[in-house]
C-alpha atoms as a PDB file:
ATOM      1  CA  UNK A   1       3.935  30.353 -40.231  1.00  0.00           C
ATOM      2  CA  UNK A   2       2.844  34.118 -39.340  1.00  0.00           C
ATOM      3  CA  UNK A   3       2.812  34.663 -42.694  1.00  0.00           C
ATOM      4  CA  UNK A   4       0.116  32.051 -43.493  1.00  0.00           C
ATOM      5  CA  UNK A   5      -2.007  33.110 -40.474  1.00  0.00           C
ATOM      6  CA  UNK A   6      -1.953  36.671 -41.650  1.00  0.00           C
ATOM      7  CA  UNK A   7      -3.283  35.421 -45.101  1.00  0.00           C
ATOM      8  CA  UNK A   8      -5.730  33.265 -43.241  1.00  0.00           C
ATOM      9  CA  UNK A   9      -6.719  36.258 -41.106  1.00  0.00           C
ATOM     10  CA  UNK A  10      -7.564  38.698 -43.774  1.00  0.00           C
ATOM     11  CA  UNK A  11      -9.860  36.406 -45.870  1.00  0.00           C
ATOM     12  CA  UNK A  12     -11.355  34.774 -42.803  1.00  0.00           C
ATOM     13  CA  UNK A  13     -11.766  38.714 -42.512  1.00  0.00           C
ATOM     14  CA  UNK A  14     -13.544  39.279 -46.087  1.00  0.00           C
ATOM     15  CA  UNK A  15     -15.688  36.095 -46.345  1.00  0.00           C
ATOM     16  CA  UNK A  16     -17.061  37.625 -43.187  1.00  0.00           C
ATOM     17  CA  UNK A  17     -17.726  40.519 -44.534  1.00  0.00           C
ATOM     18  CA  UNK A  18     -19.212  38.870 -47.857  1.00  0.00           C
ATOM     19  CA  UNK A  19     -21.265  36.402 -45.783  1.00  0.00           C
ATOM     20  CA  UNK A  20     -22.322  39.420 -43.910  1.00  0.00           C
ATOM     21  CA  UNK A  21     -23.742  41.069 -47.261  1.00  0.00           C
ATOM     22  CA  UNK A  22     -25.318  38.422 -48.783  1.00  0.00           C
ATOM     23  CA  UNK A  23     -27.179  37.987 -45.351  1.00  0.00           C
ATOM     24  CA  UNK A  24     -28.356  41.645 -44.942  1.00  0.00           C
ATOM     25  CA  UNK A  25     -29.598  41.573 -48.236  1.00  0.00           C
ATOM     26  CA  UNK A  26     -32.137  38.415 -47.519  1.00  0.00           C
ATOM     27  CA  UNK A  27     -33.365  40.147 -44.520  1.00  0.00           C
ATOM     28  CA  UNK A  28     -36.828  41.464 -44.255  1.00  0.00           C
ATOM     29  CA  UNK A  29     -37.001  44.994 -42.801  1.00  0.00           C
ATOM     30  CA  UNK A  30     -39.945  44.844 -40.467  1.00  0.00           C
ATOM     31  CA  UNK A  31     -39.171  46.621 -37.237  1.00  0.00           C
ATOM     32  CA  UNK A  32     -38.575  44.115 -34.168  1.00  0.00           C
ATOM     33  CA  UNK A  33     -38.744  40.980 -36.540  1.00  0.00           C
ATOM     34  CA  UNK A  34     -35.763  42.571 -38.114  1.00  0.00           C
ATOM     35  CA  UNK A  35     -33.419  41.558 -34.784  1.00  0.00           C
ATOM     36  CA  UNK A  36     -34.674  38.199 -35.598  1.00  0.00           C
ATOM     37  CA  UNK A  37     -34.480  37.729 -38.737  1.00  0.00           C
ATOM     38  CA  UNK A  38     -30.765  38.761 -38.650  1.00  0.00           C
ATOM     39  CA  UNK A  39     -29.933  36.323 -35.266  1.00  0.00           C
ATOM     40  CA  UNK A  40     -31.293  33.493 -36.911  1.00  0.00           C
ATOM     41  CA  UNK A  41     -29.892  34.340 -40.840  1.00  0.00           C
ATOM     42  CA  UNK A  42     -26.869  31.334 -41.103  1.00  0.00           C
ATOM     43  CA  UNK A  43     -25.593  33.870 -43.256  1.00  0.00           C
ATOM     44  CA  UNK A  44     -24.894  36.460 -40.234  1.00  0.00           C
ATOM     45  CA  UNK A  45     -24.241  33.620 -38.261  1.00  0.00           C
ATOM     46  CA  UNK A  46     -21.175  32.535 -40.304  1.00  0.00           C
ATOM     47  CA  UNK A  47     -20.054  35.676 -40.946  1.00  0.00           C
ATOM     48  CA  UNK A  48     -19.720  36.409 -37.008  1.00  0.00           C
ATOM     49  CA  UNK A  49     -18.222  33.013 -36.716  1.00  0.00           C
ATOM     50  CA  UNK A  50     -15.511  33.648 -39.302  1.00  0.00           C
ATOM     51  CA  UNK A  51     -14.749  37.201 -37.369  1.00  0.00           C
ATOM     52  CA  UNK A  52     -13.975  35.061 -34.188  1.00  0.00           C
ATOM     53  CA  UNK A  53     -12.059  33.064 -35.751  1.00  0.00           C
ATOM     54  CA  UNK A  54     -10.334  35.859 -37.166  1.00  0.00           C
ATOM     55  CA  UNK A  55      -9.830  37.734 -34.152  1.00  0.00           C
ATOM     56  CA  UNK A  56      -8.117  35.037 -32.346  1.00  0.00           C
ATOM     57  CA  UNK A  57      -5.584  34.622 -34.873  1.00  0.00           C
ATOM     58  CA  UNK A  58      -4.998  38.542 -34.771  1.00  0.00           C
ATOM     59  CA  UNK A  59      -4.856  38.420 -31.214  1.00  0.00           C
ATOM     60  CA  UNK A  60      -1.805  35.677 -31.867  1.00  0.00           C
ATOM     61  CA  UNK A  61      -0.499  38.017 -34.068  1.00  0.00           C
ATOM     62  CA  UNK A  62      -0.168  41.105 -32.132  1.00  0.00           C
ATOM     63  CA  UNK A  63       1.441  39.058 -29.571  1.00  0.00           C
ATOM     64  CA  UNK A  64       4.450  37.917 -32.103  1.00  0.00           C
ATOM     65  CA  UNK A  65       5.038  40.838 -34.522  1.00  0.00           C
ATOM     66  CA  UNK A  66       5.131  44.597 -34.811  1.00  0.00           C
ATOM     67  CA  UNK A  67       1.973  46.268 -34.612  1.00  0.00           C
ATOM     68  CA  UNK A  68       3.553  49.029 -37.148  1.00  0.00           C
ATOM     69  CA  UNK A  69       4.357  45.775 -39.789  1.00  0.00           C
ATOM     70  CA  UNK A  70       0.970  44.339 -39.563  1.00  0.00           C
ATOM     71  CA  UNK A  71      -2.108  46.746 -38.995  1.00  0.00           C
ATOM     72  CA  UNK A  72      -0.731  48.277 -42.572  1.00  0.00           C
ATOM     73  CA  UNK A  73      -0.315  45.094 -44.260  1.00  0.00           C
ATOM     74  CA  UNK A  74      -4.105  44.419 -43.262  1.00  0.00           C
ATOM     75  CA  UNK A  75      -5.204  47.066 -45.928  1.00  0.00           C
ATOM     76  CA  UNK A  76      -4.899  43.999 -48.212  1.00  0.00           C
ATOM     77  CA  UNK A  77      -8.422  43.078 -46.969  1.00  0.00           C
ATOM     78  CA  UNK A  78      -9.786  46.761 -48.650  1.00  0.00           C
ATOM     79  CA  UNK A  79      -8.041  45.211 -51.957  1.00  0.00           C
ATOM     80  CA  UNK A  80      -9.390  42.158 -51.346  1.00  0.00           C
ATOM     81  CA  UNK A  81     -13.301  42.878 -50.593  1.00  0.00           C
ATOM     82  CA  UNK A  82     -12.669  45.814 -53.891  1.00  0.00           C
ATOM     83  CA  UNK A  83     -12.204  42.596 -55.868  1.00  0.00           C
ATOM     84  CA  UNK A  84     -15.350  40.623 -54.069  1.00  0.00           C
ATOM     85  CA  UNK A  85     -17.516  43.620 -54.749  1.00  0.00           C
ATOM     86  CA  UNK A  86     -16.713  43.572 -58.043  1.00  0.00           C
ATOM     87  CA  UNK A  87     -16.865  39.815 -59.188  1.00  0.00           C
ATOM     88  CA  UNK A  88     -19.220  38.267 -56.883  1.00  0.00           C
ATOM     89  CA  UNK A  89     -21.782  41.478 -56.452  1.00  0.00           C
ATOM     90  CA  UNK A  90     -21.638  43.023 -59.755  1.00  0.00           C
ATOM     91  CA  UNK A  91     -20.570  46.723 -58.392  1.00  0.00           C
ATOM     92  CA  UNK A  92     -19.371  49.039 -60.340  1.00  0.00           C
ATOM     93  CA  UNK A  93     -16.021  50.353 -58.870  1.00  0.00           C
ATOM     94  CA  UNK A  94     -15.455  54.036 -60.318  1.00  0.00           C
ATOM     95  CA  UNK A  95     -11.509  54.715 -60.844  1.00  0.00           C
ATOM     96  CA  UNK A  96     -11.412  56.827 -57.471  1.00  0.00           C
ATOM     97  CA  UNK A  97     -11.127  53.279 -56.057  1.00  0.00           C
ATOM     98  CA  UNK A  98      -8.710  52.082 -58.093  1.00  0.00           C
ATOM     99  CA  UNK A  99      -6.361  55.217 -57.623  1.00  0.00           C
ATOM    100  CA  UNK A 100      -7.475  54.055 -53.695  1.00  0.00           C
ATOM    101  CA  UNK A 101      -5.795  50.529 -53.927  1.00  0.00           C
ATOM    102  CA  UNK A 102      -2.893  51.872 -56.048  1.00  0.00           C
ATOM    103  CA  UNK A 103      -2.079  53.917 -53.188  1.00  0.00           C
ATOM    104  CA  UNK A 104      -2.560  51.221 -50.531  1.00  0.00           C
ATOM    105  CA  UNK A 105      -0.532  48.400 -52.514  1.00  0.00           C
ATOM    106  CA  UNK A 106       2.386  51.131 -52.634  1.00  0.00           C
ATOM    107  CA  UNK A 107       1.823  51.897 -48.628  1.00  0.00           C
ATOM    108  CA  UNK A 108       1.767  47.770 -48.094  1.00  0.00           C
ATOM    109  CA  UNK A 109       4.935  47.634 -50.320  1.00  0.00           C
ATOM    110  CA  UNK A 110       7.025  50.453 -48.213  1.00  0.00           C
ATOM    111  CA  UNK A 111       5.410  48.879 -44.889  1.00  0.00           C
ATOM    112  CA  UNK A 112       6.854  45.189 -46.028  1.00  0.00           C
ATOM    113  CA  UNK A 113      10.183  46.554 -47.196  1.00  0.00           C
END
Protein backbone atom coordinates (compact mmCIF):
# COMPACT_ATOMS: atom_id res chain seq x y z
CA UNK A 1 0.00 0.00 0.00
CA UNK A 2 3.05 2.55 0.63
CA UNK A 3 4.11 1.69 -2.48
CA UNK A 4 0.97 2.92 -4.32
CA UNK A 5 0.81 6.12 -2.20
CA UNK A 6 4.36 6.93 -3.10
CA UNK A 7 3.36 6.57 -6.86
CA UNK A 8 0.28 8.58 -6.10
CA UNK A 9 2.42 11.17 -4.31
CA UNK A 10 4.90 11.90 -6.98
CA UNK A 11 2.40 12.47 -9.87
CA UNK A 12 -0.10 14.21 -7.62
CA UNK A 13 3.42 16.02 -7.30
CA UNK A 14 4.00 16.65 -11.24
CA UNK A 15 0.40 17.36 -12.40
CA UNK A 16 0.89 20.11 -9.87
CA UNK A 17 3.63 21.26 -11.22
CA UNK A 18 2.18 20.95 -14.93
CA UNK A 19 -1.11 22.57 -13.85
CA UNK A 20 1.09 25.14 -12.33
CA UNK A 21 2.76 25.90 -15.88
CA UNK A 22 0.05 25.89 -17.99
CA UNK A 23 -1.50 28.48 -15.47
CA UNK A 24 1.50 30.91 -15.33
CA UNK A 25 1.60 30.93 -18.85
CA UNK A 26 -2.25 32.31 -19.24
CA UNK A 27 -1.51 34.95 -16.79
CA UNK A 28 -1.38 38.55 -17.71
CA UNK A 29 1.64 40.38 -16.24
CA UNK A 30 0.21 43.67 -15.12
CA UNK A 31 1.57 44.63 -11.74
CA UNK A 32 -1.11 44.21 -8.79
CA UNK A 33 -3.70 42.53 -11.22
CA UNK A 34 -1.04 39.94 -11.55
CA UNK A 35 -1.83 38.58 -7.65
CA UNK A 36 -5.22 38.27 -9.03
CA UNK A 37 -5.08 36.94 -11.91
CA UNK A 38 -2.99 34.04 -10.46
CA UNK A 39 -5.59 33.55 -7.13
CA UNK A 40 -8.38 33.25 -9.29
CA UNK A 41 -6.50 31.05 -12.41
CA UNK A 42 -8.35 27.26 -11.73
CA UNK A 43 -5.23 26.32 -13.16
CA UNK A 44 -3.09 27.56 -9.96
CA UNK A 45 -5.88 26.63 -8.03
CA UNK A 46 -5.62 22.90 -8.90
CA UNK A 47 -2.22 22.79 -8.94
CA UNK A 48 -2.09 24.00 -5.11
CA UNK A 49 -4.87 21.60 -4.47
CA UNK A 50 -3.01 18.60 -5.89
CA UNK A 51 0.23 19.77 -3.64
CA UNK A 52 -2.07 19.36 -0.50
CA UNK A 53 -3.10 16.48 -1.38
CA UNK A 54 0.29 15.47 -1.94
CA UNK A 55 1.70 16.64 1.14
CA UNK A 56 -0.61 14.77 3.30
CA UNK A 57 0.20 11.58 1.82
CA UNK A 58 4.03 12.45 2.32
CA UNK A 59 3.37 13.42 5.69
CA UNK A 60 1.84 9.57 6.03
CA UNK A 61 4.80 8.52 4.56
CA UNK A 62 7.47 9.91 6.63
CA UNK A 63 5.62 8.60 9.50
CA UNK A 64 5.89 4.74 8.15
CA UNK A 65 9.21 4.46 6.24
CA UNK A 66 12.81 5.58 6.20
CA UNK A 67 13.38 9.01 5.34
CA UNK A 68 16.88 7.76 3.68
CA UNK A 69 14.51 5.08 1.33
CA UNK A 70 12.09 7.65 0.27
CA UNK A 71 13.31 11.38 -0.18
CA UNK A 72 15.77 9.55 -2.95
CA UNK A 73 13.19 7.55 -4.54
CA UNK A 74 11.23 10.98 -4.99
CA UNK A 75 13.82 12.02 -7.73
CA UNK A 76 11.42 9.96 -9.91
CA UNK A 77 9.27 13.15 -10.05
CA UNK A 78 12.59 15.09 -11.92
CA UNK A 79 12.22 11.96 -14.46
CA UNK A 80 8.85 12.30 -14.52
CA UNK A 81 8.20 16.24 -15.18
CA UNK A 82 11.70 15.64 -17.88
CA UNK A 83 9.15 13.49 -19.72
CA UNK A 84 6.04 16.16 -19.26
CA UNK A 85 8.30 18.89 -20.52
CA UNK A 86 9.05 17.12 -23.31
CA UNK A 87 5.67 15.59 -24.62
CA UNK A 88 3.12 17.87 -23.39
CA UNK A 89 5.27 21.38 -23.73
CA UNK A 90 7.32 20.73 -26.69
CA UNK A 91 10.88 21.50 -24.85
CA UNK A 92 13.75 20.62 -26.13
CA UNK A 93 15.76 18.58 -23.50
CA UNK A 94 19.62 18.89 -24.46
CA UNK A 95 21.56 15.47 -23.51
CA UNK A 96 23.00 17.19 -20.23
CA UNK A 97 19.53 16.16 -18.98
CA UNK A 98 19.48 12.97 -20.08
CA UNK A 99 23.06 12.12 -18.65
CA UNK A 100 20.98 13.96 -15.44
CA UNK A 101 18.22 11.19 -15.23
CA UNK A 102 20.72 8.41 -16.11
CA UNK A 103 22.41 9.31 -13.05
CA UNK A 104 19.29 9.65 -10.88
CA UNK A 105 17.60 6.25 -12.15
CA UNK A 106 21.07 4.58 -11.09
CA UNK A 107 20.95 6.62 -7.51
CA UNK A 108 16.98 5.41 -7.24
CA UNK A 109 18.19 1.86 -8.19
CA UNK A 110 21.12 1.66 -5.34
CA UNK A 111 18.59 3.60 -2.89
CA UNK A 112 15.77 0.69 -3.63
CA UNK A 113 18.26 -2.15 -3.46
Amino acid sequence: MNIILFIINILLLVIGQTMWKIGAGKIEISGFKTIINVILSPWIIGGGVLYVIATAIWLYLLSKLPLSLIYPLQSVAYIIALFVALLVFKEAIPITRWVGVAVILFGVYLVAK
